[in-house]
N, C-alpha and C. Protein backbone atom coordinates (compact mmCIF):
# COMPACT_ATOMS: atom_id res chain seq x y z
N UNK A 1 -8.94 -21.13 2.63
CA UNK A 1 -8.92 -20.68 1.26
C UNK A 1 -7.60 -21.15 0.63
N UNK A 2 -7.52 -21.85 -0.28
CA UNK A 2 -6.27 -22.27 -1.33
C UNK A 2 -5.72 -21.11 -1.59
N UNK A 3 -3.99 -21.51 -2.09
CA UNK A 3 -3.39 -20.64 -2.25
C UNK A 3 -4.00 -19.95 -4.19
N UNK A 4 -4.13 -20.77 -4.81
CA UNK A 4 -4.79 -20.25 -6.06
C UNK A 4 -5.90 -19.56 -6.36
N UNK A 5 -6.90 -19.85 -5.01
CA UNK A 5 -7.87 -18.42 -4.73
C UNK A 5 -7.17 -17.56 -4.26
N UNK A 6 -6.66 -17.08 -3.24
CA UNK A 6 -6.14 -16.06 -3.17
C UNK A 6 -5.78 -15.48 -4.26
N UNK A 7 -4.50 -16.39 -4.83
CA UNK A 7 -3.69 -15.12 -6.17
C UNK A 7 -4.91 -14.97 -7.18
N UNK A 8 -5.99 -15.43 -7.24
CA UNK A 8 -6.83 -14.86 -8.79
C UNK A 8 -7.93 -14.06 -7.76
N UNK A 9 -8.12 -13.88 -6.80
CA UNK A 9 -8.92 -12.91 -6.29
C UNK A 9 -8.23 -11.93 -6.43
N UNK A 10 -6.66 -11.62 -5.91
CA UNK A 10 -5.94 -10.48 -5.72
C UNK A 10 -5.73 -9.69 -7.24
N UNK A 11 -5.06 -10.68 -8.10
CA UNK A 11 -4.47 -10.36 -9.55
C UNK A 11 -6.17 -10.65 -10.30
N UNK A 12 -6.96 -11.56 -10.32
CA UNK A 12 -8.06 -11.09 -11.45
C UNK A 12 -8.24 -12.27 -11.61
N UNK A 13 -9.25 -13.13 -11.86
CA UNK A 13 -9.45 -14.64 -12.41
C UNK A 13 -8.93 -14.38 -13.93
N UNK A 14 -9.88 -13.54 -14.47
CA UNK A 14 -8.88 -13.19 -16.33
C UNK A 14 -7.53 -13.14 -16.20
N UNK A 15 -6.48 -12.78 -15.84
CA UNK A 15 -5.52 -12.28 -15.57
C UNK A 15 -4.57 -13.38 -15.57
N UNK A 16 -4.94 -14.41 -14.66
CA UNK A 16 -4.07 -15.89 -14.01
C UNK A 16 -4.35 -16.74 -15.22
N UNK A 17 -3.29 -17.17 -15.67
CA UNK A 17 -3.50 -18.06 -16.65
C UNK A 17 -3.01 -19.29 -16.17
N UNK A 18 -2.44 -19.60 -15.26
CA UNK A 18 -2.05 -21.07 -14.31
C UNK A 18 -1.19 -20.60 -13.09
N UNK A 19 -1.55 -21.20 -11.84
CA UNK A 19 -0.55 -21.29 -10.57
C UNK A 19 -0.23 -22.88 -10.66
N UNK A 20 1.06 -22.81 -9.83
CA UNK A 20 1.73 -24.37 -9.86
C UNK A 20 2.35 -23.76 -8.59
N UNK A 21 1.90 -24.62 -7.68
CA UNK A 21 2.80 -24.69 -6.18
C UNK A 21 3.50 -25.92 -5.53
N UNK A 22 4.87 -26.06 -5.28
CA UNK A 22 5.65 -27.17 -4.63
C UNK A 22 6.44 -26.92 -3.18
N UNK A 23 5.56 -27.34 -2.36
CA UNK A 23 6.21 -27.42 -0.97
C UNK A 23 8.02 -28.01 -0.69
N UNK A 24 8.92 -27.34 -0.35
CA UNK A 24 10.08 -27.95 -0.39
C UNK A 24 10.77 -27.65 1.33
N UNK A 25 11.81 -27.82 1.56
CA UNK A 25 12.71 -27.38 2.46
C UNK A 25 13.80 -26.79 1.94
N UNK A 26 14.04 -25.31 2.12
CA UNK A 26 15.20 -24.59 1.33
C UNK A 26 16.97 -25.06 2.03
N UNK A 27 17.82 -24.51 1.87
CA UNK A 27 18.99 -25.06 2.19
C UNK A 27 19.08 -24.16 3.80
N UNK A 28 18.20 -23.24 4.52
CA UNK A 28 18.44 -23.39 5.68
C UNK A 28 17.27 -24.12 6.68
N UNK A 29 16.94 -25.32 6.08
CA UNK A 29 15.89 -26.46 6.34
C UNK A 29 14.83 -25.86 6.86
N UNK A 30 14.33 -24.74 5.96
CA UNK A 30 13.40 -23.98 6.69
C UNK A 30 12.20 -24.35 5.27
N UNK A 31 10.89 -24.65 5.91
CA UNK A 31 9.56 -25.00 4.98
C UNK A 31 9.27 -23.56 4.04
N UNK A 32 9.34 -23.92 2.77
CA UNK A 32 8.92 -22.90 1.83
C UNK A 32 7.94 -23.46 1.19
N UNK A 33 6.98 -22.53 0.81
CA UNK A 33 6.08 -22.97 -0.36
C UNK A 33 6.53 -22.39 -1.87
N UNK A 34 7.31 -22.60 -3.03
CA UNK A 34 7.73 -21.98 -4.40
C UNK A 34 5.69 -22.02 -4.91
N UNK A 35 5.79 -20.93 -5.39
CA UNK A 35 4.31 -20.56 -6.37
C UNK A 35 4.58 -19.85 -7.56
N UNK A 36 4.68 -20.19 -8.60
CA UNK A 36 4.81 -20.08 -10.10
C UNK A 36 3.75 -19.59 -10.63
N UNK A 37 3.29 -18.16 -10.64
CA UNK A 37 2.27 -17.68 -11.24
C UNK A 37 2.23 -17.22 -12.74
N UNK A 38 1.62 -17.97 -13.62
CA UNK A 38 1.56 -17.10 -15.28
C UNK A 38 0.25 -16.15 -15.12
N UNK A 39 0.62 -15.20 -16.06
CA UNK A 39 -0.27 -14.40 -16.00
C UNK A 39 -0.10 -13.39 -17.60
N UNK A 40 -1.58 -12.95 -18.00
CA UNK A 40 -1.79 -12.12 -19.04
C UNK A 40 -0.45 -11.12 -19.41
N UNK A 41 -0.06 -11.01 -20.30
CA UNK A 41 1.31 -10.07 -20.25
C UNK A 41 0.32 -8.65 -20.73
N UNK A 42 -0.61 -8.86 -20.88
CA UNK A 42 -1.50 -7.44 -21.34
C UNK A 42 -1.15 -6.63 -20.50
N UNK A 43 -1.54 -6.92 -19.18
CA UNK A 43 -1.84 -6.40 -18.14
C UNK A 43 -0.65 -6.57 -16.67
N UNK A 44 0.45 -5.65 -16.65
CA UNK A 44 1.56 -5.61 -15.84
C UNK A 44 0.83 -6.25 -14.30
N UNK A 45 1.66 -6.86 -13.65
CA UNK A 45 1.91 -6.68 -12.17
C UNK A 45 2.34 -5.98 -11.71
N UNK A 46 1.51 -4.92 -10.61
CA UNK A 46 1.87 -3.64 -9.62
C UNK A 46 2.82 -4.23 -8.62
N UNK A 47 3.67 -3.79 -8.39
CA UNK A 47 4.41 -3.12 -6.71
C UNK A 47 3.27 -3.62 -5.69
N UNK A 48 2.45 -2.99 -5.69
CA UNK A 48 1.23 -3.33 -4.93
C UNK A 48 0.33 -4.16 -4.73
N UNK A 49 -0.05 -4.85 -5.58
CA UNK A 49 -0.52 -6.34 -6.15
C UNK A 49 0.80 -7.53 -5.73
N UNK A 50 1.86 -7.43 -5.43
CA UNK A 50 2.46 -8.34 -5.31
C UNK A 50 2.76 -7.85 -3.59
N UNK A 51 2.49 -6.91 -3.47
CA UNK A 51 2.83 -6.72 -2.08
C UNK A 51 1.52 -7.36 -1.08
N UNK A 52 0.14 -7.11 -1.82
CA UNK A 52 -0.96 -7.32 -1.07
C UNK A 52 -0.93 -8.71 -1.26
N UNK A 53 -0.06 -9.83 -2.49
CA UNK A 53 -0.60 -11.06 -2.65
C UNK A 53 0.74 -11.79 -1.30
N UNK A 54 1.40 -11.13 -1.08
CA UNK A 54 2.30 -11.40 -0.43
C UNK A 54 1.91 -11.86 1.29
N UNK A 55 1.15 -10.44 1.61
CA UNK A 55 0.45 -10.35 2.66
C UNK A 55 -0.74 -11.40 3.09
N UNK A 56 -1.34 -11.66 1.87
CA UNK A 56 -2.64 -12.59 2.11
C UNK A 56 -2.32 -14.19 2.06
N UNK A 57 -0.17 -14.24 1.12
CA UNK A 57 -0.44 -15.64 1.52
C UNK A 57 0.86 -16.45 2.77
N UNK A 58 1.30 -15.38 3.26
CA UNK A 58 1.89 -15.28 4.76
C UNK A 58 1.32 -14.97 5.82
N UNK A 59 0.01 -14.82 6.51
CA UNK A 59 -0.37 -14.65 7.87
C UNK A 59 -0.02 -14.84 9.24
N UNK A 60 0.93 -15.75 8.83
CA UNK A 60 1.38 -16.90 9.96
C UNK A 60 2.49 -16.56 9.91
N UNK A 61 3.40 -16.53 10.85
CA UNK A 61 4.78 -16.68 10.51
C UNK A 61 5.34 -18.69 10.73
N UNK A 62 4.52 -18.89 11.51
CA UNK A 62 4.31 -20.74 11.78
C UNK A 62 4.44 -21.44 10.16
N UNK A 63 3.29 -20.79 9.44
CA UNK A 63 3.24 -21.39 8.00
C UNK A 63 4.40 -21.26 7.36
N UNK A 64 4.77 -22.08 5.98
CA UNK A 64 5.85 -21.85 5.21
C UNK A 64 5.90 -20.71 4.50
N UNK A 65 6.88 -20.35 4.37
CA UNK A 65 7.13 -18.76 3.91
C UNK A 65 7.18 -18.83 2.23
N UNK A 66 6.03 -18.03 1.53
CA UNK A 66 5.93 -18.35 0.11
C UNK A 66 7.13 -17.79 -0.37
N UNK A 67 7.68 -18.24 -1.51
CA UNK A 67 8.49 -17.58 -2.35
C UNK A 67 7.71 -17.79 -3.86
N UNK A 68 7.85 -16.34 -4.40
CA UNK A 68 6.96 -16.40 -5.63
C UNK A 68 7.57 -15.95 -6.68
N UNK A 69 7.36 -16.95 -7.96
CA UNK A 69 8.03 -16.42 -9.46
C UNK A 69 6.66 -16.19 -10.36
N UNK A 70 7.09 -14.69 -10.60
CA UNK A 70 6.01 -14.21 -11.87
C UNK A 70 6.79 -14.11 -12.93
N UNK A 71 5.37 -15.08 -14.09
CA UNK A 71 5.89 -14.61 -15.83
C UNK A 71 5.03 -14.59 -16.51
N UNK A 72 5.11 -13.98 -17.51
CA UNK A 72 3.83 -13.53 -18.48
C UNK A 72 3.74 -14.51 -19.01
N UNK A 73 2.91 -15.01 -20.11
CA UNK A 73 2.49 -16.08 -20.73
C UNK A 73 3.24 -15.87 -21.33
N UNK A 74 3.26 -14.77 -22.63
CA UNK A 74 4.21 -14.34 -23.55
C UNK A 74 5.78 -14.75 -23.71
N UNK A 75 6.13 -15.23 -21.95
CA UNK A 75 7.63 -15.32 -21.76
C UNK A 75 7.15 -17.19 -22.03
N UNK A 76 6.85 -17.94 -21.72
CA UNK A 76 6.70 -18.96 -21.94
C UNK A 76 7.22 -19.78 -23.54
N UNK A 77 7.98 -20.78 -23.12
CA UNK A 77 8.50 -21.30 -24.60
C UNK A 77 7.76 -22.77 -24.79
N UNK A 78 7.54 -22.65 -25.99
CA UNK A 78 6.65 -24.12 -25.87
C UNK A 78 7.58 -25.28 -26.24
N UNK A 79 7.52 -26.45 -25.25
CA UNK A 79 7.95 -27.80 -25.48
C UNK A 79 7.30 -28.70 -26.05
N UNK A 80 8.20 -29.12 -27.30
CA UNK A 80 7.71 -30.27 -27.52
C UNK A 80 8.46 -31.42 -27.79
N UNK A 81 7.65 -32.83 -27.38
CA UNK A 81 8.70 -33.76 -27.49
C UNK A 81 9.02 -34.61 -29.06
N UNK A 82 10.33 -35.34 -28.81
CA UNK A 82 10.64 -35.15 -29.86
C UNK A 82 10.93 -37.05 -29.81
């Protein structure tokens, strides 16, 4: 299962308004996955919802260890070029 099913099963398909994930090596050369979730600002993220999305996308301790940034759409600034 992709990591972007998971987070819109857990948080809501309505809810997810884009995931963006980039595999890196952090500075103690250890494999991370960064996951950038936007999401509805209607509707808060629980304590609990980030704890269960946490759980479903670490199983492994072998796998890369997610690190995750949540922001509402609302926080989003629009670019444009110039």
């Amino acid at each position: 299962m992709s990591i972007e099913t998971i987070i819109r099963r857990i948080l809501g398909e309505e809810r997810v308004r884009s995931v963006k994930t980039e595999s890196i090596v952090n500075f103690d050369n250890e494999s991370i996955v960064r996951i950038s979730i936007v999401y509805d600002a209607g509707t808060a993220i629980t304590e609990d919802e980030m704890t269960k999305l946490l759980d479903a996308l670490w199983t492994d301790a072998t796998q890369p260890f997610p690190v995750i940034d949540f922001q509402e759409d609302t926080d989003i600034e629009p670019v444009a070029a110039e």
